[in-house]
PDB file of N, CA and C in Angstrom:
ATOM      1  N   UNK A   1      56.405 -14.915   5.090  1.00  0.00           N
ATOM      2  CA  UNK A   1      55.858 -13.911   4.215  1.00  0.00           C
ATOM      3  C   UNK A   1      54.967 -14.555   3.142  1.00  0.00           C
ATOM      4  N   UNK A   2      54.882 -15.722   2.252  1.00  0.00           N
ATOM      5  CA  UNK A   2      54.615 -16.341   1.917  1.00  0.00           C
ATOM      6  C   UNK A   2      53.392 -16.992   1.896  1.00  0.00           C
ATOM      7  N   UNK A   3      53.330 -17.061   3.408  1.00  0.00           N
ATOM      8  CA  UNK A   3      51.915 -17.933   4.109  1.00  0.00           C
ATOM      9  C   UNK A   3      51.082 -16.995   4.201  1.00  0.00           C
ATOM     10  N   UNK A   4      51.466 -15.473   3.999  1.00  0.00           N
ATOM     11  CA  UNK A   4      50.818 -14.315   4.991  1.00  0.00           C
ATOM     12  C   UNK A   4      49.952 -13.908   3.468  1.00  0.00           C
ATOM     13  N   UNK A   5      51.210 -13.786   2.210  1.00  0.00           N
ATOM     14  CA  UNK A   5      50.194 -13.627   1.118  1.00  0.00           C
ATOM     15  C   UNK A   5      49.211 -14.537   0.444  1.00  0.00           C
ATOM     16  N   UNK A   6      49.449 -15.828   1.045  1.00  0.00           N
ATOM     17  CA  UNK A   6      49.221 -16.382   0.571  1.00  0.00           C
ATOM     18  C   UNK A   6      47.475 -16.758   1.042  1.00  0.00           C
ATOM     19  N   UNK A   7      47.845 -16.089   2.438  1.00  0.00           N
ATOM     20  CA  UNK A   7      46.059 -15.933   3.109  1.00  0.00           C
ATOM     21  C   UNK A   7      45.782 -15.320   3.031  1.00  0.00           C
ATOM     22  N   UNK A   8      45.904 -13.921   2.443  1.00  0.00           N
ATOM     23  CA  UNK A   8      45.308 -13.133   2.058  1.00  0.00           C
ATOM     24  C   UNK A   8      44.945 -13.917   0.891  1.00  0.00           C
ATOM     25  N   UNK A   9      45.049 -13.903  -0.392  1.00  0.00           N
ATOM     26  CA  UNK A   9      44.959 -14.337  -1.442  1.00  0.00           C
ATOM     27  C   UNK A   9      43.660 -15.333  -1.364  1.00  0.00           C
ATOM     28  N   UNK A  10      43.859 -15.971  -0.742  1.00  0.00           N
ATOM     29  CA  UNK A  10      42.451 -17.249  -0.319  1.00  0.00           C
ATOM     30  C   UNK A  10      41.625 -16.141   0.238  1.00  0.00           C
ATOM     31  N   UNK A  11      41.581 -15.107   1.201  1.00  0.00           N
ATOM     32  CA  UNK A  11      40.638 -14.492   1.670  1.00  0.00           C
ATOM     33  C   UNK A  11      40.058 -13.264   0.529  1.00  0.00           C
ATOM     34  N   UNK A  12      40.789 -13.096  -0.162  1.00  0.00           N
ATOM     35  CA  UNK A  12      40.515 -11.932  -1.868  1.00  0.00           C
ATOM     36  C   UNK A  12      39.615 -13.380  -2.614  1.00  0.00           C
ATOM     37  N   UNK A  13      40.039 -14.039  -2.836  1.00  0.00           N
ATOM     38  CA  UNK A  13      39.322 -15.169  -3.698  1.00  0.00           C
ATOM     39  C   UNK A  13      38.084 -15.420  -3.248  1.00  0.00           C
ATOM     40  N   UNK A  14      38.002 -15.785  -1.994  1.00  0.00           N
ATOM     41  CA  UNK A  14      36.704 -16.694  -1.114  1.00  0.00           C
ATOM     42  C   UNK A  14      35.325 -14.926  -1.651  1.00  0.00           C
ATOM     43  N   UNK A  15      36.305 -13.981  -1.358  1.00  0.00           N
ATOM     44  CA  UNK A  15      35.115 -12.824  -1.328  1.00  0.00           C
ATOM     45  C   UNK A  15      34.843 -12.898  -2.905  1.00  0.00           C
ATOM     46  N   UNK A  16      36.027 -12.851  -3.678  1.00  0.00           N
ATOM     47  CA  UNK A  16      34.736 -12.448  -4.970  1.00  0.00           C
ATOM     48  C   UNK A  16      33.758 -13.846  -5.106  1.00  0.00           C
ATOM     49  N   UNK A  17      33.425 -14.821  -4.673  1.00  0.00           N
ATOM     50  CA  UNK A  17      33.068 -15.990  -4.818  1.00  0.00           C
ATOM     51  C   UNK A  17      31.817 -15.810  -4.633  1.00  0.00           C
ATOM     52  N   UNK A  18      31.366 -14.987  -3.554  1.00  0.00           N
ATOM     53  CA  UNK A  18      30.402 -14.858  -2.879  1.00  0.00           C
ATOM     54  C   UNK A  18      29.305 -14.152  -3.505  1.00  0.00           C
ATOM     55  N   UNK A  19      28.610 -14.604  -3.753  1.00  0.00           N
ATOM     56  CA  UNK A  19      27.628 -13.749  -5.369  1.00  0.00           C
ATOM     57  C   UNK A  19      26.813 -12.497  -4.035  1.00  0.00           C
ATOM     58  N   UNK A  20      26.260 -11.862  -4.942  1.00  0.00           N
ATOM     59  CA  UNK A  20      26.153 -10.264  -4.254  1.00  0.00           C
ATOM     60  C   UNK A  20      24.585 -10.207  -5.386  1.00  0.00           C
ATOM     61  N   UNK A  21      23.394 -10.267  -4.284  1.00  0.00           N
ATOM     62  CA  UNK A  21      21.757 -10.186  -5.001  1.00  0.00           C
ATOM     63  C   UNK A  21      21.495  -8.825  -4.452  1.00  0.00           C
ATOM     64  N   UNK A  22      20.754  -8.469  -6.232  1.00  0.00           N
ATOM     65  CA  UNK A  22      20.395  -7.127  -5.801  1.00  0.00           C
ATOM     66  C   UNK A  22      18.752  -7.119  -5.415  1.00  0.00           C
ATOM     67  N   UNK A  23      18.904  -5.876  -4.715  1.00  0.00           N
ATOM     68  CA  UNK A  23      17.414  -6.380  -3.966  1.00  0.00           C
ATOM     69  C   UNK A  23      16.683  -5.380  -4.341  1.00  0.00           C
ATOM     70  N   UNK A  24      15.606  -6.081  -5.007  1.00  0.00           N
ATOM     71  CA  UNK A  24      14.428  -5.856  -5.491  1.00  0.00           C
ATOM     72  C   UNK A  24      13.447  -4.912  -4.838  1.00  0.00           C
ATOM     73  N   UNK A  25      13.137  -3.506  -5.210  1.00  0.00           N
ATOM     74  CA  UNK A  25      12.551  -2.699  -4.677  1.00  0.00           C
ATOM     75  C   UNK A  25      11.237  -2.647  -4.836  1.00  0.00           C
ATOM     76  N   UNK A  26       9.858  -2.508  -4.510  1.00  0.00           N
ATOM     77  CA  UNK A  26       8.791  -2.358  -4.089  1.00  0.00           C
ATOM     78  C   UNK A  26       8.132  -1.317  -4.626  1.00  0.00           C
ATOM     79  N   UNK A  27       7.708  -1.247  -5.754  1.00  0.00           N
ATOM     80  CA  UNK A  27       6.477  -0.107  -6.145  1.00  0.00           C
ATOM     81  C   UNK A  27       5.222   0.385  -5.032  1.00  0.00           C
ATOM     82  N   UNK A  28       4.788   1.404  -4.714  1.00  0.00           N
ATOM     83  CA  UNK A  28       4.220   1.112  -3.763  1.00  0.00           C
ATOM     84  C   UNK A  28       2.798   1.427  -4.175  1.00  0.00           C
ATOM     85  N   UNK A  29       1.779   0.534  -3.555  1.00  0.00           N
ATOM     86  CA  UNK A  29       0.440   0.370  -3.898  1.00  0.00           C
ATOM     87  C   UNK A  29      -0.484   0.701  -3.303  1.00  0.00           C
ATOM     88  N   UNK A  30      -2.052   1.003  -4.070  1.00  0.00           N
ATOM     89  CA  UNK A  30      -2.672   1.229  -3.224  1.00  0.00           C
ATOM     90  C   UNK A  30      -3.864   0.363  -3.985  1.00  0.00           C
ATOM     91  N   UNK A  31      -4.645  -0.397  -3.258  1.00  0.00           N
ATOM     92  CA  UNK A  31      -5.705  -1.481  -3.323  1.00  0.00           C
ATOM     93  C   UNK A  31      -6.936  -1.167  -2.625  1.00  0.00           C
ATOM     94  N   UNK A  32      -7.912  -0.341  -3.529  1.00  0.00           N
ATOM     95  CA  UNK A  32      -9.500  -0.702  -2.896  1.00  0.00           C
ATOM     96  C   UNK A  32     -10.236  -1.365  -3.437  1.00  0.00           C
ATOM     97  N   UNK A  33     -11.119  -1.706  -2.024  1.00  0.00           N
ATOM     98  CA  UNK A  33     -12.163  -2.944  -2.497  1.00  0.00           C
ATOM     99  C   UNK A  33     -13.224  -2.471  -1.748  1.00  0.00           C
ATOM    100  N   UNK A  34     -14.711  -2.981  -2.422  1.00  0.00           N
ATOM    101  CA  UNK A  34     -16.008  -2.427  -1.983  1.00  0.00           C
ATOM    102  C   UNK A  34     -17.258  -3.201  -2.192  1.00  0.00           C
ATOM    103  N   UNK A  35     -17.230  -3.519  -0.827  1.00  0.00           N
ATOM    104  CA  UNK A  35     -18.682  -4.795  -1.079  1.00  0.00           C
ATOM    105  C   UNK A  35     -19.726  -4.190  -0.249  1.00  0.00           C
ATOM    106  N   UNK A  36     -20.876  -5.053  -0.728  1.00  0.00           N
ATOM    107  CA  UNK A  36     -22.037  -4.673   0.037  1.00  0.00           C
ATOM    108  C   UNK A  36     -22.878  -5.885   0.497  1.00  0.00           C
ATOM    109  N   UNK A  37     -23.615  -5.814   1.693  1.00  0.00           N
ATOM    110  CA  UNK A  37     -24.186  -6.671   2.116  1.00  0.00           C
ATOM    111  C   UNK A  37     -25.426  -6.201   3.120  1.00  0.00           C
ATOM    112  N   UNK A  38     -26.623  -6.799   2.763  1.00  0.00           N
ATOM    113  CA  UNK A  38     -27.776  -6.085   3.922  1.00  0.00           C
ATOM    114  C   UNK A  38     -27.797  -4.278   3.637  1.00  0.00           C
ATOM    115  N   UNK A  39     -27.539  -3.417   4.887  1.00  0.00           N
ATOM    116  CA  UNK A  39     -27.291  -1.685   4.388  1.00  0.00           C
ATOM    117  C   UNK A  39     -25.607  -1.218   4.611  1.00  0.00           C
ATOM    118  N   UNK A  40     -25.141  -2.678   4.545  1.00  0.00           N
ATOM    119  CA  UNK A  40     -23.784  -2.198   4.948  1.00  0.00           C
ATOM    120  C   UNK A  40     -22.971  -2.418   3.729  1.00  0.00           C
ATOM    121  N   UNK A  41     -22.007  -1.236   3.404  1.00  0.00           N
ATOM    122  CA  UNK A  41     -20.821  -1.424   2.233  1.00  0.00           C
ATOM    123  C   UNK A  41     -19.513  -0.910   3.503  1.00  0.00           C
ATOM    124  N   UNK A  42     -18.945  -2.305   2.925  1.00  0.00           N
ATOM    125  CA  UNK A  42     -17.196  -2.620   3.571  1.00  0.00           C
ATOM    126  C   UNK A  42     -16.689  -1.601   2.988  1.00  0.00           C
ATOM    127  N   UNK A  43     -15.907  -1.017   3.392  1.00  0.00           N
ATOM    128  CA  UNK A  43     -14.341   0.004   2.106  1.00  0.00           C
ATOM    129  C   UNK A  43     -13.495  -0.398   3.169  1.00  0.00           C
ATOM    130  N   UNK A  44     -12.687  -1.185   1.948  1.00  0.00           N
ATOM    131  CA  UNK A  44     -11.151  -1.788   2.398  1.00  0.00           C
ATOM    132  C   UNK A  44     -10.172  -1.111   1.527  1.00  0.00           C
ATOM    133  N   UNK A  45      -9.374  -0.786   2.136  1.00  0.00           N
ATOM    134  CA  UNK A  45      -8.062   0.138   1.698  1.00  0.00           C
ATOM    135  C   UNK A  45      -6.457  -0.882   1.697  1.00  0.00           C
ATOM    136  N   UNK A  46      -5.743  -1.584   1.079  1.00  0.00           N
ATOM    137  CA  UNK A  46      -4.892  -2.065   1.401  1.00  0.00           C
ATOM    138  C   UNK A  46      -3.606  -1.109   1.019  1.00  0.00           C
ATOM    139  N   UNK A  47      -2.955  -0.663   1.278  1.00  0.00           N
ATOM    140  CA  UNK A  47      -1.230  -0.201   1.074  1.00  0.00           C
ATOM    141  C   UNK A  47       0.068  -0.628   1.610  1.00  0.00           C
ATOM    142  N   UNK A  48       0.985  -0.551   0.421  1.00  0.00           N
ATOM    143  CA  UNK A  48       2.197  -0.980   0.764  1.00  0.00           C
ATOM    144  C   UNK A  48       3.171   0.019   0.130  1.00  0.00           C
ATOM    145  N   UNK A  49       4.267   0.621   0.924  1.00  0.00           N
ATOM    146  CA  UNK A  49       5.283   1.224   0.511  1.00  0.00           C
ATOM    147  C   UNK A  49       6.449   0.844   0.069  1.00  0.00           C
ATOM    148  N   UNK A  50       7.170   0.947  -0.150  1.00  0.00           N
ATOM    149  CA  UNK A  50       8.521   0.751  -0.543  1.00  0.00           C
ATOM    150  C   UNK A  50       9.244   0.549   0.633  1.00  0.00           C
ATOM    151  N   UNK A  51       9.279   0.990   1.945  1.00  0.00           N
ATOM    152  CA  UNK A  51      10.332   0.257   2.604  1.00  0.00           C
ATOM    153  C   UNK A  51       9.119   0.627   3.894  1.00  0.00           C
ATOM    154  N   UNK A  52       9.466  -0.963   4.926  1.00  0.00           N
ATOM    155  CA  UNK A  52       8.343  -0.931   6.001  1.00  0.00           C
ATOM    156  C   UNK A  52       8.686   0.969   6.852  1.00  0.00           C
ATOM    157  N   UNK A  53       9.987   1.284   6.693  1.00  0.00           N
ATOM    158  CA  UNK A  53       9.540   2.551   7.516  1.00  0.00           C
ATOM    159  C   UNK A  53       8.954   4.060   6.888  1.00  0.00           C
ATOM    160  N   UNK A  54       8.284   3.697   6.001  1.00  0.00           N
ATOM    161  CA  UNK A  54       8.195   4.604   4.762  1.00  0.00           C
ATOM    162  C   UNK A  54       6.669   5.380   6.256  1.00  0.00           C
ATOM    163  N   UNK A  55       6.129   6.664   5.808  1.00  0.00           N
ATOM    164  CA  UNK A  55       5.352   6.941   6.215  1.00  0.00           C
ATOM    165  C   UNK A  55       4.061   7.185   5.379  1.00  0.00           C
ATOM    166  N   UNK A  56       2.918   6.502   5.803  1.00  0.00           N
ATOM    167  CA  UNK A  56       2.211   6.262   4.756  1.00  0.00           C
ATOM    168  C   UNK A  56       0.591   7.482   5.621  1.00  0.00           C
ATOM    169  N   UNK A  57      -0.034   8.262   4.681  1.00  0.00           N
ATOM    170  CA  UNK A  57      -0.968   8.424   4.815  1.00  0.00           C
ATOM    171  C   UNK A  57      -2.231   9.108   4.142  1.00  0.00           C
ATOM    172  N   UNK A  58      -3.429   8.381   4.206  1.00  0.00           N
ATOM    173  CA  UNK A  58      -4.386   8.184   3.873  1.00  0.00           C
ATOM    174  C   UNK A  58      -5.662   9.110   3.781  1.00  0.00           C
ATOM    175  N   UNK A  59      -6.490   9.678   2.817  1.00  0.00           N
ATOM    176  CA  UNK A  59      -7.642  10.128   2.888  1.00  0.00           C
ATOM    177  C   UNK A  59      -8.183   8.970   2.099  1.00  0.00           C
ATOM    178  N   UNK A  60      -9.712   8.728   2.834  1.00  0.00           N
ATOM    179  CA  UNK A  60     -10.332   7.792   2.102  1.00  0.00           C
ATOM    180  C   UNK A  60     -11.817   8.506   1.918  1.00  0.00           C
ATOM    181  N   UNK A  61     -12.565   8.457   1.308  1.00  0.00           N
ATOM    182  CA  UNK A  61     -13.838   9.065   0.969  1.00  0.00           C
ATOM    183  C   UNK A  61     -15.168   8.164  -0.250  1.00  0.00           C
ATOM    184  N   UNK A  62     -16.095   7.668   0.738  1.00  0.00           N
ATOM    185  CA  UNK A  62     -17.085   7.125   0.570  1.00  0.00           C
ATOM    186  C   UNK A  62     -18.000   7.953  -0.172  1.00  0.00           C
ATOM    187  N   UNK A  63     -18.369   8.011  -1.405  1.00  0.00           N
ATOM    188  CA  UNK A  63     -19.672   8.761  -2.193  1.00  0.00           C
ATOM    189  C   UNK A  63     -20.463   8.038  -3.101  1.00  0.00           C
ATOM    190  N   UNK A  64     -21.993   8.793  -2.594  1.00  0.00           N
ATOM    191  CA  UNK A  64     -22.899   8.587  -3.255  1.00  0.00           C
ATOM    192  C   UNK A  64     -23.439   9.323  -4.140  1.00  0.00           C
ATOM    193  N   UNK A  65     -23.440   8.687  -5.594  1.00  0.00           N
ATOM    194  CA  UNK A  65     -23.010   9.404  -6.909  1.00  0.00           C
ATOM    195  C   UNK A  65     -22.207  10.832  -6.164  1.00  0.00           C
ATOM    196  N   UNK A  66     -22.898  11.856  -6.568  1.00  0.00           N
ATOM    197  CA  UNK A  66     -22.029  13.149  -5.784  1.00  0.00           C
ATOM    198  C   UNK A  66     -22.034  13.983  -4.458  1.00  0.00           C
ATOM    199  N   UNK A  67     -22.541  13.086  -4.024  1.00  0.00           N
ATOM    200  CA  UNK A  67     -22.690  13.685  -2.431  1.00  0.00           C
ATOM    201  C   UNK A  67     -21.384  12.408  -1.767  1.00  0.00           C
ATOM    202  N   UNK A  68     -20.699  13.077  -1.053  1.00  0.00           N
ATOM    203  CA  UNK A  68     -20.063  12.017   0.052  1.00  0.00           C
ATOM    204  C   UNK A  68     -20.354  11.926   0.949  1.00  0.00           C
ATOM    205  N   UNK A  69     -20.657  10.689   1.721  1.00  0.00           N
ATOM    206  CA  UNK A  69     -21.330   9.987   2.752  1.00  0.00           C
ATOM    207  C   UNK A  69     -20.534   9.524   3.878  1.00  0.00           C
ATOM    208  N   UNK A  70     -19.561   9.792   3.658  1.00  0.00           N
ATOM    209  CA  UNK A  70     -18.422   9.221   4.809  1.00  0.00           C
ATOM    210  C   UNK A  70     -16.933   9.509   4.372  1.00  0.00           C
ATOM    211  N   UNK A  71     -16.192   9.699   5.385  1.00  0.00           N
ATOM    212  CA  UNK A  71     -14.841   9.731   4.916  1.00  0.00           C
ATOM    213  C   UNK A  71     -13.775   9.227   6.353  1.00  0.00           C
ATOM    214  N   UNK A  72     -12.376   8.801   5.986  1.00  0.00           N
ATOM    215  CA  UNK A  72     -11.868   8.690   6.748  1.00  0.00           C
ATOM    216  C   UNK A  72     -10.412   9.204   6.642  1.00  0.00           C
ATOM    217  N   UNK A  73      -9.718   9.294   8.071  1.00  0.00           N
ATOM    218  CA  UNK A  73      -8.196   9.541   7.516  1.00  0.00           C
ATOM    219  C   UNK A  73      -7.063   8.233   8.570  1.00  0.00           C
ATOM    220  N   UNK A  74      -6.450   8.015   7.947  1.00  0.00           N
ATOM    221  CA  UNK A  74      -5.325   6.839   8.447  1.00  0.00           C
ATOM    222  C   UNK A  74      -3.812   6.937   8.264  1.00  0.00           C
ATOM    223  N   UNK A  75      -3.219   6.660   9.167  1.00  0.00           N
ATOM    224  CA  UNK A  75      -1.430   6.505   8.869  1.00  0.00           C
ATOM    225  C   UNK A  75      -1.349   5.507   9.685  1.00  0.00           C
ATOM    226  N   UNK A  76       0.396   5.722   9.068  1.00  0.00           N
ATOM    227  CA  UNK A  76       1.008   4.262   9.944  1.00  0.00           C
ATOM    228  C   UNK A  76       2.557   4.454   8.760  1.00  0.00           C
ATOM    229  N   UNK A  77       3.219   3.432   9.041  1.00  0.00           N
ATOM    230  CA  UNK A  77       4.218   2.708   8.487  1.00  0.00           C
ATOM    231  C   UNK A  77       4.292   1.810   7.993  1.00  0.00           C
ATOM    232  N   UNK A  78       4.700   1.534   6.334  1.00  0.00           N
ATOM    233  CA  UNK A  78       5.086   0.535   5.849  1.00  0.00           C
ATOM    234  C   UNK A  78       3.996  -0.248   5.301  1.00  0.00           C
ATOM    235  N   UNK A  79       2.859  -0.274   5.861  1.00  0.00           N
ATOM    236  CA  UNK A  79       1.920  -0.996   5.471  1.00  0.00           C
ATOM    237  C   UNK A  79       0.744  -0.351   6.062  1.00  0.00           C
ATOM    238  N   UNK A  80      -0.752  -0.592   5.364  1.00  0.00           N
ATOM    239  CA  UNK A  80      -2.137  -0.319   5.827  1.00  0.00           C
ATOM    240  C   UNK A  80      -2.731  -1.154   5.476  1.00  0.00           C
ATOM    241  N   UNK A  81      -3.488  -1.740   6.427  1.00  0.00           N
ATOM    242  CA  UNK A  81      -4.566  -2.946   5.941  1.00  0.00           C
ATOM    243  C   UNK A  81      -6.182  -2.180   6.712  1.00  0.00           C
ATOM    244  N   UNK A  82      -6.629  -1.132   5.750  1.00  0.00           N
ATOM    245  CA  UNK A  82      -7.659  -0.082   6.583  1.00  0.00           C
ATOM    246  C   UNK A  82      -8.995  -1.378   6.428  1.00  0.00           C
ATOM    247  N   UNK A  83     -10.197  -1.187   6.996  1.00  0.00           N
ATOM    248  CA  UNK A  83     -11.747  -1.637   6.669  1.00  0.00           C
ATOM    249  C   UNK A  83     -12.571  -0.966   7.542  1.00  0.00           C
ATOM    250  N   UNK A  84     -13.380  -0.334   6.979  1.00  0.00           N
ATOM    251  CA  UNK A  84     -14.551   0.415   7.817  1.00  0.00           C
ATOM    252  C   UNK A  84     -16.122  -0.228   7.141  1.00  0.00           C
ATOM    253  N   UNK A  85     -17.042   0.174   7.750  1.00  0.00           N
ATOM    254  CA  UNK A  85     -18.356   0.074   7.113  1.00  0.00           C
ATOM    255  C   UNK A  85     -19.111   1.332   7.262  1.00  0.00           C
ATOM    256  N   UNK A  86     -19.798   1.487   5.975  1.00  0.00           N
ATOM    257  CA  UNK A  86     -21.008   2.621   6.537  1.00  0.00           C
ATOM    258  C   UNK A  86     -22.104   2.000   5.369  1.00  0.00           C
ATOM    259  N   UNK A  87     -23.289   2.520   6.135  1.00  0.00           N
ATOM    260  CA  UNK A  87     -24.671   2.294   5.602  1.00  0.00           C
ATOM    261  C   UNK A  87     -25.081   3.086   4.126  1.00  0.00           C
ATOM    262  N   UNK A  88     -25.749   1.806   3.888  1.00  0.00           N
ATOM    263  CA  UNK A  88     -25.734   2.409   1.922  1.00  0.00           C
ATOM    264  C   UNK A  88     -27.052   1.279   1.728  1.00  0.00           C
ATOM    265  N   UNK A  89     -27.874   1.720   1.038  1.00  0.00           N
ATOM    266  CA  UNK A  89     -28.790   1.430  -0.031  1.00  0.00           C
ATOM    267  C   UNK A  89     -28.922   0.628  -1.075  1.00  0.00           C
ATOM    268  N   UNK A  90     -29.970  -0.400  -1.690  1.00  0.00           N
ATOM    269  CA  UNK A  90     -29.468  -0.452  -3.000  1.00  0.00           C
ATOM    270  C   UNK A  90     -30.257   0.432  -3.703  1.00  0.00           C
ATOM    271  N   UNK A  91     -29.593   0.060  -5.073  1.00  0.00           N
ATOM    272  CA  UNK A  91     -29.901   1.053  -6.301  1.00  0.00           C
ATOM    273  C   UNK A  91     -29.338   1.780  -6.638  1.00  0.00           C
ATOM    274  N   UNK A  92     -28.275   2.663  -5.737  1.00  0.00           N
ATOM    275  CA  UNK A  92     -27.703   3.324  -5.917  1.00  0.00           C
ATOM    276  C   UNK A  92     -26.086   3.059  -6.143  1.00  0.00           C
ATOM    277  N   UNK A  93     -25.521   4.163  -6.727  1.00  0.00           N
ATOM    278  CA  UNK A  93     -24.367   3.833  -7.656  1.00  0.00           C
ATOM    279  C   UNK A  93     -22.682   4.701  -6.170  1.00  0.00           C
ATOM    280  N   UNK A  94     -21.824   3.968  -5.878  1.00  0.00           N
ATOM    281  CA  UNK A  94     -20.898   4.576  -4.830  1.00  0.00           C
ATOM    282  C   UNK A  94     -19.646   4.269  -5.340  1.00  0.00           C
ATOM    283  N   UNK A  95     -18.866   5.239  -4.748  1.00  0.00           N
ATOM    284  CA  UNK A  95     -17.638   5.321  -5.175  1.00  0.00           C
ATOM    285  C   UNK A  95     -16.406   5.725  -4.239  1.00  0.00           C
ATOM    286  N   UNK A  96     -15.507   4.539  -3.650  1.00  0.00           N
ATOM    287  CA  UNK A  96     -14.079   5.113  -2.907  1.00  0.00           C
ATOM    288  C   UNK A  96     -13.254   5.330  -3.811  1.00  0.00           C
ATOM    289  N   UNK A  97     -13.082   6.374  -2.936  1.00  0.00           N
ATOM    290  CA  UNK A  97     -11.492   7.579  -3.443  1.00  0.00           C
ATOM    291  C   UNK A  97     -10.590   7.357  -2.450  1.00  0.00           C
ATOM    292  N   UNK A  98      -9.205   7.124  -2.860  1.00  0.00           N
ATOM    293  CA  UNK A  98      -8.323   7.174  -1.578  1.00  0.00           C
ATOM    294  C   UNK A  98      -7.442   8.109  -2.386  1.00  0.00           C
ATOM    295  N   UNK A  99      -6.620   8.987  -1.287  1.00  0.00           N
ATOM    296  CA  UNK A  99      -5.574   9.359  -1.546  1.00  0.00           C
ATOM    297  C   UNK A  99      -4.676   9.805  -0.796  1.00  0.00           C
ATOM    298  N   UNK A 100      -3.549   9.138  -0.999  1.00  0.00           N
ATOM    299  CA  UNK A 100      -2.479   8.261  -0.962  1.00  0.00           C
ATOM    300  C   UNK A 100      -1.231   9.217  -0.128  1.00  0.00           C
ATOM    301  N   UNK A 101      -0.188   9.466   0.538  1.00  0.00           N
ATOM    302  CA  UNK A 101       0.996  10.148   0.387  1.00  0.00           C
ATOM    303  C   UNK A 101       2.244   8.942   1.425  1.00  0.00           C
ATOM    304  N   UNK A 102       3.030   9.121   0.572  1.00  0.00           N
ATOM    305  CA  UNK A 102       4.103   8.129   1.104  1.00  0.00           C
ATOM    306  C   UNK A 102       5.211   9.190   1.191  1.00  0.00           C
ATOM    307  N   UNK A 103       5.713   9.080   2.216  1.00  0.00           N
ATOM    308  CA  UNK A 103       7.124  10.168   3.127  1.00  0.00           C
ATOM    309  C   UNK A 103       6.715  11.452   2.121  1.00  0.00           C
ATOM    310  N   UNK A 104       5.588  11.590   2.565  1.00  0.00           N
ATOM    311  CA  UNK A 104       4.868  13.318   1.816  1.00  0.00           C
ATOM    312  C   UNK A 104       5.092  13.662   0.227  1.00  0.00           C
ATOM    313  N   UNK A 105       4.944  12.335  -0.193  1.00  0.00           N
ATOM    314  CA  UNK A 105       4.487  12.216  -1.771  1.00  0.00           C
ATOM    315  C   UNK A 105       3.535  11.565  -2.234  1.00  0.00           C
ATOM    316  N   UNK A 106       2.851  12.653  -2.733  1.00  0.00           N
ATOM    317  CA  UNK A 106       1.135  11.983  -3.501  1.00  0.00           C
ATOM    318  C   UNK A 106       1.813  10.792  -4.317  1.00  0.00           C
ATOM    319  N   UNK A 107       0.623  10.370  -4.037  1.00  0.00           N
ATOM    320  CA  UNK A 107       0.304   8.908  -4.955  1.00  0.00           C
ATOM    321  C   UNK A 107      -0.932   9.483  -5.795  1.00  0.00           C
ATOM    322  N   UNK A 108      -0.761   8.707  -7.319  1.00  0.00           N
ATOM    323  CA  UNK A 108      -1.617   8.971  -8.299  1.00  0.00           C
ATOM    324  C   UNK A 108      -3.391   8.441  -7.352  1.00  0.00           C
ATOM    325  N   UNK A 109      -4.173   9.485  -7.217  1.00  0.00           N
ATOM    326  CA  UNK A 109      -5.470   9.065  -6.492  1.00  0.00           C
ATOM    327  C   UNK A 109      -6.019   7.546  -7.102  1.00  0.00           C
ATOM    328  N   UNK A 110      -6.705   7.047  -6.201  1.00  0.00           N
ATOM    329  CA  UNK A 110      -7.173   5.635  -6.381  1.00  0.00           C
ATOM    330  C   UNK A 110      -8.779   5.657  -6.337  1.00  0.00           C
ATOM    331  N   UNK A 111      -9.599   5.150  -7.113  1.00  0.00           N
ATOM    332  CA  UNK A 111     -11.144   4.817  -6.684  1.00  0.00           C
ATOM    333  C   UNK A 111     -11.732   3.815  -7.509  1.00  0.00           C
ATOM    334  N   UNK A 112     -12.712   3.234  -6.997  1.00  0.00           N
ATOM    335  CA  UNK A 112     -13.211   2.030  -7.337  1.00  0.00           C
ATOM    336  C   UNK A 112     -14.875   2.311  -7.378  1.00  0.00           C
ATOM    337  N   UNK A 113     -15.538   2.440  -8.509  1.00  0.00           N
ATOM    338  CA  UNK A 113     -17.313   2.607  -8.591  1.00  0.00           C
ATOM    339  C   UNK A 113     -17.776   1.477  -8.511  1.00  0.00           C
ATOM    340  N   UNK A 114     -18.954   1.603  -7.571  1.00  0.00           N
ATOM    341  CA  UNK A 114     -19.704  -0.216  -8.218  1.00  0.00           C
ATOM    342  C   UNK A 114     -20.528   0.177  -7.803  1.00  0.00           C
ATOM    343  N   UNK A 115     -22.239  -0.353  -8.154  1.00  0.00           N
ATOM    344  CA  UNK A 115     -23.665  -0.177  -7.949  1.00  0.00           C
ATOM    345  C   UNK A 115     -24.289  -1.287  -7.240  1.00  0.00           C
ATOM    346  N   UNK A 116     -24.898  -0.553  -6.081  1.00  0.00           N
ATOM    347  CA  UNK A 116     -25.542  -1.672  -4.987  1.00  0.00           C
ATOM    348  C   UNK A 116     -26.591  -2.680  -5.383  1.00  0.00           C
ATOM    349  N   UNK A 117     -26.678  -3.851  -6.186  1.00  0.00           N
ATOM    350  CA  UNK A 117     -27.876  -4.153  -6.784  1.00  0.00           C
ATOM    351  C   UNK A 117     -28.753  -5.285  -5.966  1.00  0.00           C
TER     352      UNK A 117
END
């Protein structure tokens, strides 16, 4: 009887021993970027959710000052690493909009202006 509490006791001990990490949860993001080169402007979209099976999806929309020139739509899980190109000008001033929904919750809209010079 003895031996019996006595392994238990080592097996109660060994567990609290065992440190217990809490795991760090994931804000989830949304990252555009917008270059230009020759008549072509890149729109790169990067996102990350909070857990890889999260459902992530995307309106993205290319404009010039107020006309929009392109748009796209994207999903997936857990992650988006989007890049498209469309034809653009210089001189003129453009702007991506993304917006965002993770397991069918808006994300605060995202956009990035920059002028083709």
């Amino acid at each position: 009887m003895k031996k019996r509490i006595l392994a238990m006791a080592s097996v109660l001990i060994l567990m609290l021993t065992i440190p217990a990490y809490a795991v760090q949860s994931r804000a989830p993001a949304v990252l555009p970027s917008l270059s230009f080169s020759g008549t072509k402007a890149t729109c790169e979209v990067l996102v990350t959710a909070d857990n890889y099976m999260d459902d992530i999806y995307l309106e993205i929309e290319l404009w010039r000052g107020s006309v929009k020139i392109e748009d796209w739509t994207v999903s997936g899980e857990g992650f988006i690493d989007f890049s498209k190109t469309a034809s653009v000008a210089k001189g003129n001033t453009y702007t991506l909009k993304v917006y965002a929904e993770i397991n069918n919750v808006e994300i605060t809209p995202v956009s990035l202006t920059k002028t083709y010079r």
